[in-house]
PDB file of N, CA and C in Angstrom:
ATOM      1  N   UNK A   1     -66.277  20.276   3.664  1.00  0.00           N
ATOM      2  CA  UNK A   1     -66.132  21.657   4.087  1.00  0.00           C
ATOM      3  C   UNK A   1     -65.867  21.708   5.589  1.00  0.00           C
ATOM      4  N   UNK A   2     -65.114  22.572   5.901  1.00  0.00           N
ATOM      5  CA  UNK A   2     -64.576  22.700   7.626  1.00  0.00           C
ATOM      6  C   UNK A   2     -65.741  24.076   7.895  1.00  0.00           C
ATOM      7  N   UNK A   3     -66.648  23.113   9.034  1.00  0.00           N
ATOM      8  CA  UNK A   3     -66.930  24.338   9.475  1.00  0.00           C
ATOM      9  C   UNK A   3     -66.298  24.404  11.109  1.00  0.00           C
ATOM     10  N   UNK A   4     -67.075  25.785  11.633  1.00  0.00           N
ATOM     11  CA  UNK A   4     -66.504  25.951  13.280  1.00  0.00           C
ATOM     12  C   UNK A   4     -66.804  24.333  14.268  1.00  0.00           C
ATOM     13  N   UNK A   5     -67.455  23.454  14.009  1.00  0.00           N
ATOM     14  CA  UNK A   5     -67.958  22.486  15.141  1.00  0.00           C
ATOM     15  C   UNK A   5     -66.990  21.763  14.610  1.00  0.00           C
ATOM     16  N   UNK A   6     -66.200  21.412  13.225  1.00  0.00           N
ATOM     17  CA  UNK A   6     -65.509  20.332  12.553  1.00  0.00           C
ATOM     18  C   UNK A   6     -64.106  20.478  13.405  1.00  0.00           C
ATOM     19  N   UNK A   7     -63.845  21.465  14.004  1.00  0.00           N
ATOM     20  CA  UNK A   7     -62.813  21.567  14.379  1.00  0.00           C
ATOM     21  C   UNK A   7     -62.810  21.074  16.329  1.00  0.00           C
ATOM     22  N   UNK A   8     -61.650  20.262  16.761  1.00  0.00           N
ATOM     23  CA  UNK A   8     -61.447  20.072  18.000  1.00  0.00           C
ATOM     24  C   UNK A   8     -59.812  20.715  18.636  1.00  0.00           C
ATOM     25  N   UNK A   9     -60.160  21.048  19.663  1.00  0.00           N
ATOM     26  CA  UNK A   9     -59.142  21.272  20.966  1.00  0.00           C
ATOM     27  C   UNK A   9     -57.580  20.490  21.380  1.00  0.00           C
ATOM     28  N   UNK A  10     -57.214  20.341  20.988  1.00  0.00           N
ATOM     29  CA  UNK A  10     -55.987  19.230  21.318  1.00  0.00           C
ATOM     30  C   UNK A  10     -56.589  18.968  23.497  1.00  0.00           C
ATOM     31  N   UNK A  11     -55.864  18.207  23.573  1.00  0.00           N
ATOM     32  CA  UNK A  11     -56.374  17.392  24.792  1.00  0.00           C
ATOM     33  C   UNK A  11     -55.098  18.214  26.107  1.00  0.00           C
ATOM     34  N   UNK A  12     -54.310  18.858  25.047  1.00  0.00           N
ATOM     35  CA  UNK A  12     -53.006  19.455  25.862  1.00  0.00           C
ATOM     36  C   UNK A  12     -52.854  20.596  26.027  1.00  0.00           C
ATOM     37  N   UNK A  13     -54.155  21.543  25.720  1.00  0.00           N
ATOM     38  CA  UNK A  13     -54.192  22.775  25.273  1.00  0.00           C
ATOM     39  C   UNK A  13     -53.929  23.792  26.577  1.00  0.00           C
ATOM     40  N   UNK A  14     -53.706  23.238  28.012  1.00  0.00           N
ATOM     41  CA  UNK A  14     -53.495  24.146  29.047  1.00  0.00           C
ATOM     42  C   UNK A  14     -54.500  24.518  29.932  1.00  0.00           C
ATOM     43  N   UNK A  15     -53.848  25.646  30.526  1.00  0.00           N
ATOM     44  CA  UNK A  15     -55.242  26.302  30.960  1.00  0.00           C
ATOM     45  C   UNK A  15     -56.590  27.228  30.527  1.00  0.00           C
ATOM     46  N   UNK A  16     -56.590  28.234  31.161  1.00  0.00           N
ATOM     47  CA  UNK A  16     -56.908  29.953  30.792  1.00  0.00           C
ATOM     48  C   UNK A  16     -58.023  29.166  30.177  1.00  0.00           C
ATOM     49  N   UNK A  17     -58.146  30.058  28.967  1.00  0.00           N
ATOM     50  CA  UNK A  17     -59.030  29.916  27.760  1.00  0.00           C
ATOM     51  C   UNK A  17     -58.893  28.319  26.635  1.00  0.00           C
ATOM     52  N   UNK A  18     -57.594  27.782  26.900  1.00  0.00           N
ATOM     53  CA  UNK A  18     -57.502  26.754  26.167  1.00  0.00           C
ATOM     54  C   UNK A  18     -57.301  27.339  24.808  1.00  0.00           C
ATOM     55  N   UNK A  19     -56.576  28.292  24.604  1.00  0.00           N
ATOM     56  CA  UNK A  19     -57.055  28.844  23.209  1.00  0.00           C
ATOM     57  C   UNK A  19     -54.830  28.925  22.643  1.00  0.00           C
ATOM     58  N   UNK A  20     -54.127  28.316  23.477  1.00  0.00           N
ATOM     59  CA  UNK A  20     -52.911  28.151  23.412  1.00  0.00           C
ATOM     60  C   UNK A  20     -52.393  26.942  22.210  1.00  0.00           C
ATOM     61  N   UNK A  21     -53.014  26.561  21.533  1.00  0.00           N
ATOM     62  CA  UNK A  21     -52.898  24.983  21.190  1.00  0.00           C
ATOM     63  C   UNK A  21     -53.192  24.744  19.749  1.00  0.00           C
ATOM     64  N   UNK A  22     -52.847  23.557  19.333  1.00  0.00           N
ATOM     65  CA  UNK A  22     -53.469  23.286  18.068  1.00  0.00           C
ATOM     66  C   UNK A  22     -54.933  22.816  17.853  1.00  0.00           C
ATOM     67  N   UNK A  23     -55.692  22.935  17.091  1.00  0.00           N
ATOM     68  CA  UNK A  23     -56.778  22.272  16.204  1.00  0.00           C
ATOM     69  C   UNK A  23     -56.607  21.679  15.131  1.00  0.00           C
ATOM     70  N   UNK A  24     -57.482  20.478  15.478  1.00  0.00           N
ATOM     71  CA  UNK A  24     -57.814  19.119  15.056  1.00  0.00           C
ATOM     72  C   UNK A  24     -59.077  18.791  13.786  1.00  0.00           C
ATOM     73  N   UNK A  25     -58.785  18.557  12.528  1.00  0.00           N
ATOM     74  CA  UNK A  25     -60.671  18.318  11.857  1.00  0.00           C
ATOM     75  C   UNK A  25     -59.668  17.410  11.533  1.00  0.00           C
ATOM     76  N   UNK A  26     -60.800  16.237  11.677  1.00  0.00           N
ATOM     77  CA  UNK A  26     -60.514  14.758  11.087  1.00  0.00           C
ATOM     78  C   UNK A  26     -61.897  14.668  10.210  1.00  0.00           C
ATOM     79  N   UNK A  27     -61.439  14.714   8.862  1.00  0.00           N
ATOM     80  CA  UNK A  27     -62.675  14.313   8.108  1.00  0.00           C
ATOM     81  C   UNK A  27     -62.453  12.709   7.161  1.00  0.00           C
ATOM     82  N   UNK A  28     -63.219  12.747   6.188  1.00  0.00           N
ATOM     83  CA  UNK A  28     -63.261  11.273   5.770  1.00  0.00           C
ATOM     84  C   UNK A  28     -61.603  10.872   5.290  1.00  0.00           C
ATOM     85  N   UNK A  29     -61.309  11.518   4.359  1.00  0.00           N
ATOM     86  CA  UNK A  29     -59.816  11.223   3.661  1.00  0.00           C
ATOM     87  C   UNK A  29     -58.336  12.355   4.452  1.00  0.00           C
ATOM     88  N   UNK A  30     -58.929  12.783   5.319  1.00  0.00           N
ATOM     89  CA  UNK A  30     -57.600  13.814   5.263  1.00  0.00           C
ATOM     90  C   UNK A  30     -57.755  14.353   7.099  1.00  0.00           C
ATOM     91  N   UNK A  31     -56.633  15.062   7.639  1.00  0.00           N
ATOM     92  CA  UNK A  31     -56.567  15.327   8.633  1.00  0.00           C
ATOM     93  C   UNK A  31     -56.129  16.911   8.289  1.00  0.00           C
ATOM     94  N   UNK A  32     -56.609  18.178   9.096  1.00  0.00           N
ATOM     95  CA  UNK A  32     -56.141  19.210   9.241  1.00  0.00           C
ATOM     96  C   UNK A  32     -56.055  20.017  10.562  1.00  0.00           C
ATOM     97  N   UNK A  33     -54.848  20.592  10.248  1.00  0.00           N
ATOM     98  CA  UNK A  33     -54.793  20.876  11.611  1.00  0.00           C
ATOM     99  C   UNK A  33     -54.278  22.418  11.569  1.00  0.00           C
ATOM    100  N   UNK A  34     -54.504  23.400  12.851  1.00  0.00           N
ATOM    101  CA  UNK A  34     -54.312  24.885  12.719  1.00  0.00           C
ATOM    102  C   UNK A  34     -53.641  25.214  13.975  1.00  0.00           C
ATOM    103  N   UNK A  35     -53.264  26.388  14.241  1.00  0.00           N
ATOM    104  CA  UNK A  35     -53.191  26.665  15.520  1.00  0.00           C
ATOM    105  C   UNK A  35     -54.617  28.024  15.894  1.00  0.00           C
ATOM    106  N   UNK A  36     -54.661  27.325  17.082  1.00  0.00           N
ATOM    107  CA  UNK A  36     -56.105  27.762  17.348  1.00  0.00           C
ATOM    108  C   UNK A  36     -56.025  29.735  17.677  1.00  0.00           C
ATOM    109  N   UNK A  37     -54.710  30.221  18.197  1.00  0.00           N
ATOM    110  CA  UNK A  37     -54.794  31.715  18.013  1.00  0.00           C
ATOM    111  C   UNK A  37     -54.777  32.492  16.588  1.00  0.00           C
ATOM    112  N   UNK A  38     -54.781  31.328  15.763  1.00  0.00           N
ATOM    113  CA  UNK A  38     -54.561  32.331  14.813  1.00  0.00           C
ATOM    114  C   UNK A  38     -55.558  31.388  13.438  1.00  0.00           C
ATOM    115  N   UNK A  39     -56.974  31.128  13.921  1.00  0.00           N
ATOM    116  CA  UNK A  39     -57.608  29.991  12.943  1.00  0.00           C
ATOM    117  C   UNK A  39     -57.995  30.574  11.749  1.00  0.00           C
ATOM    118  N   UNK A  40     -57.948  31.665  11.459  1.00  0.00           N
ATOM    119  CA  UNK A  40     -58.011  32.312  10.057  1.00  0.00           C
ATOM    120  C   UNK A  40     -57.117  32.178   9.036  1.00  0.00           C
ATOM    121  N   UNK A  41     -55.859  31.686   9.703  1.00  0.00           N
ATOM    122  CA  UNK A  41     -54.501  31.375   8.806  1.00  0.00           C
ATOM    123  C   UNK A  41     -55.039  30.099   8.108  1.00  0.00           C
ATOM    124  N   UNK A  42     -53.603  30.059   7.367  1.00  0.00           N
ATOM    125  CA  UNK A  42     -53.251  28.264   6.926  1.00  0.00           C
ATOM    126  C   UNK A  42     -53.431  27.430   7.545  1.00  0.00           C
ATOM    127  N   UNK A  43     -53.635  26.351   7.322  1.00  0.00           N
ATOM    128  CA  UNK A  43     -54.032  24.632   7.614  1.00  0.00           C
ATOM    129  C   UNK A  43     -52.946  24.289   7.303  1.00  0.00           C
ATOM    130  N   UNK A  44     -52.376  23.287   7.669  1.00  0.00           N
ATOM    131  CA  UNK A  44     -51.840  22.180   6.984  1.00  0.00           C
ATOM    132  C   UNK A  44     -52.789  20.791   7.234  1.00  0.00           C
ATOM    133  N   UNK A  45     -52.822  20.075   6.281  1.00  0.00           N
ATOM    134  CA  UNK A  45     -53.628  19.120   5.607  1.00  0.00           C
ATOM    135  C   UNK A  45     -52.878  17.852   4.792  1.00  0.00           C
ATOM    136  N   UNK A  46     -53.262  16.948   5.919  1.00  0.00           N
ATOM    137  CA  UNK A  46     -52.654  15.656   5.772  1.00  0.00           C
ATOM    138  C   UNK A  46     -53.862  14.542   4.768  1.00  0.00           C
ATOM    139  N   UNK A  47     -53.128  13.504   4.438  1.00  0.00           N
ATOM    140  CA  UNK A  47     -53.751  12.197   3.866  1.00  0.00           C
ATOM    141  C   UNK A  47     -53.831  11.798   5.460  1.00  0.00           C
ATOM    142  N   UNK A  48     -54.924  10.932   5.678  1.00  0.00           N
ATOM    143  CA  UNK A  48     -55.531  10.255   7.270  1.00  0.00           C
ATOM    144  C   UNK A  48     -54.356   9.562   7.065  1.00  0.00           C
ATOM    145  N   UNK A  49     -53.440   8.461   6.367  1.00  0.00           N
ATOM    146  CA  UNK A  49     -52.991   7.443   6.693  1.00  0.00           C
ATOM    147  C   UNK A  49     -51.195   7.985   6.738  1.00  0.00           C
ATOM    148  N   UNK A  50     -51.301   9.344   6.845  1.00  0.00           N
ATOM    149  CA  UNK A  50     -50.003   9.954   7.430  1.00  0.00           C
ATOM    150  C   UNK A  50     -49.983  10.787   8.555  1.00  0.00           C
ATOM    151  N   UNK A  51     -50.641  11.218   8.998  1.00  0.00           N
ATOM    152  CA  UNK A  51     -51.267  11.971  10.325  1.00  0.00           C
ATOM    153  C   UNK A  51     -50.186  11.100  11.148  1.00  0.00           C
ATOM    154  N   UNK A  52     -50.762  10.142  11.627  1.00  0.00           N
ATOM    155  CA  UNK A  52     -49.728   9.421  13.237  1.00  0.00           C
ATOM    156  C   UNK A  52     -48.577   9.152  12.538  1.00  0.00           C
ATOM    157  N   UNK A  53     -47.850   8.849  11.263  1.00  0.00           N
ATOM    158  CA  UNK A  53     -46.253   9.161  11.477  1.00  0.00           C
ATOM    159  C   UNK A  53     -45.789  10.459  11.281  1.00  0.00           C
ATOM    160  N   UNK A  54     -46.655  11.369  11.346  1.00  0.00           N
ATOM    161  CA  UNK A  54     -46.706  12.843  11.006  1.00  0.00           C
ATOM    162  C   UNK A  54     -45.950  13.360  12.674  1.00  0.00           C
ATOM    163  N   UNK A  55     -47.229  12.738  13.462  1.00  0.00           N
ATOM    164  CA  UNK A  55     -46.993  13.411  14.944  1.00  0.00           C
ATOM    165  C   UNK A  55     -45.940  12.395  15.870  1.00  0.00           C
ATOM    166  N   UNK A  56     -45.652  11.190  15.475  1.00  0.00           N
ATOM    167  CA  UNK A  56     -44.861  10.541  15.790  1.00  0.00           C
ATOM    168  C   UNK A  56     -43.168  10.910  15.557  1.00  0.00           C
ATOM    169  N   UNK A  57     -43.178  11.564  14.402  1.00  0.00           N
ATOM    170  CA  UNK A  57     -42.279  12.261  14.315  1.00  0.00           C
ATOM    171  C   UNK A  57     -42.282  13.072  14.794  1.00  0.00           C
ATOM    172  N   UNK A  58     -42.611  14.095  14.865  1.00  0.00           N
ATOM    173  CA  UNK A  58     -42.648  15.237  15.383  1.00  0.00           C
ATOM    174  C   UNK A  58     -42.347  14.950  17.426  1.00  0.00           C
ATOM    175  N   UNK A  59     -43.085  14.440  18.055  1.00  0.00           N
ATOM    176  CA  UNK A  59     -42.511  13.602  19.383  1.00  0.00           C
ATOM    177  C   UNK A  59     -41.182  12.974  19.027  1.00  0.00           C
ATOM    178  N   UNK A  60     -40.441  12.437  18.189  1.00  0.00           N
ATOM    179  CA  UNK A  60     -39.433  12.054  18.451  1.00  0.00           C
ATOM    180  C   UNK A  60     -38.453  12.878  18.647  1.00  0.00           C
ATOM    181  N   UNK A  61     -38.492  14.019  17.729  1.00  0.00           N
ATOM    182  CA  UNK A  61     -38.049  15.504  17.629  1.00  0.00           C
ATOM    183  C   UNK A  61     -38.097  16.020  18.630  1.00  0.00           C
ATOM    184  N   UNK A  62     -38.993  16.268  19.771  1.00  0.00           N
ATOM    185  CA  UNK A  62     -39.163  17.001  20.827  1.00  0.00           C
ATOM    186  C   UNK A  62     -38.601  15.921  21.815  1.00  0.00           C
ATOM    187  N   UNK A  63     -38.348  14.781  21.912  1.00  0.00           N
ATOM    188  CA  UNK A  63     -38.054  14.219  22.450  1.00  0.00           C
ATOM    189  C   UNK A  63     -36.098  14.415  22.500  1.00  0.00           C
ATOM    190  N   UNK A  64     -35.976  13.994  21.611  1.00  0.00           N
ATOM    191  CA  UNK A  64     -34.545  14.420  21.583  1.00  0.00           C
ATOM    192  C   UNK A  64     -33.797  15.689  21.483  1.00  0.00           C
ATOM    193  N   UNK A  65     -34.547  17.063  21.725  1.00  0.00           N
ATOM    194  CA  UNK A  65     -34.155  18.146  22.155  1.00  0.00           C
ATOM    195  C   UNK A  65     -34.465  18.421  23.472  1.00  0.00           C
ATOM    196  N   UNK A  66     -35.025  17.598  24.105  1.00  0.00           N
ATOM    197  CA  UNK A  66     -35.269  17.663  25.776  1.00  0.00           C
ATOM    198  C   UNK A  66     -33.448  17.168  26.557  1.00  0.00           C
TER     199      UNK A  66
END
């Protein structure tokens, strides 16, 4: 079960309030993640052992639209 403490801050979240950013629950089998203005929405919800080619992609993507 996700509660409010299960969830973390991304490390890139800015200034202000920090409240600009995604959230992080890493639990035993799975990774989920939200955006933190709007944490009442949808999750998306990974298997743990796809998470880093999840965001690895996703950087390559941002990488090559720079």
């Amino acid at each position: 079960m996700l509660t409010p403490d299960t969830w973390r801050k991304s490390s890139f979240s800015g200034g202000g309030q920090g409240d600009a950013c995604v959230e992080v629950a890493h639990l035993d089998t799975h990774i989920s993640i939200r955006d933190s203005k709007a944490p009442a929405r949808a999750t998306l919800t990974f298997p743990a052992e796809v998470f880093t080619p999840f965001v690895e992609g996703l950087k390559e993507a941002y990488s090559e639209r720079s």
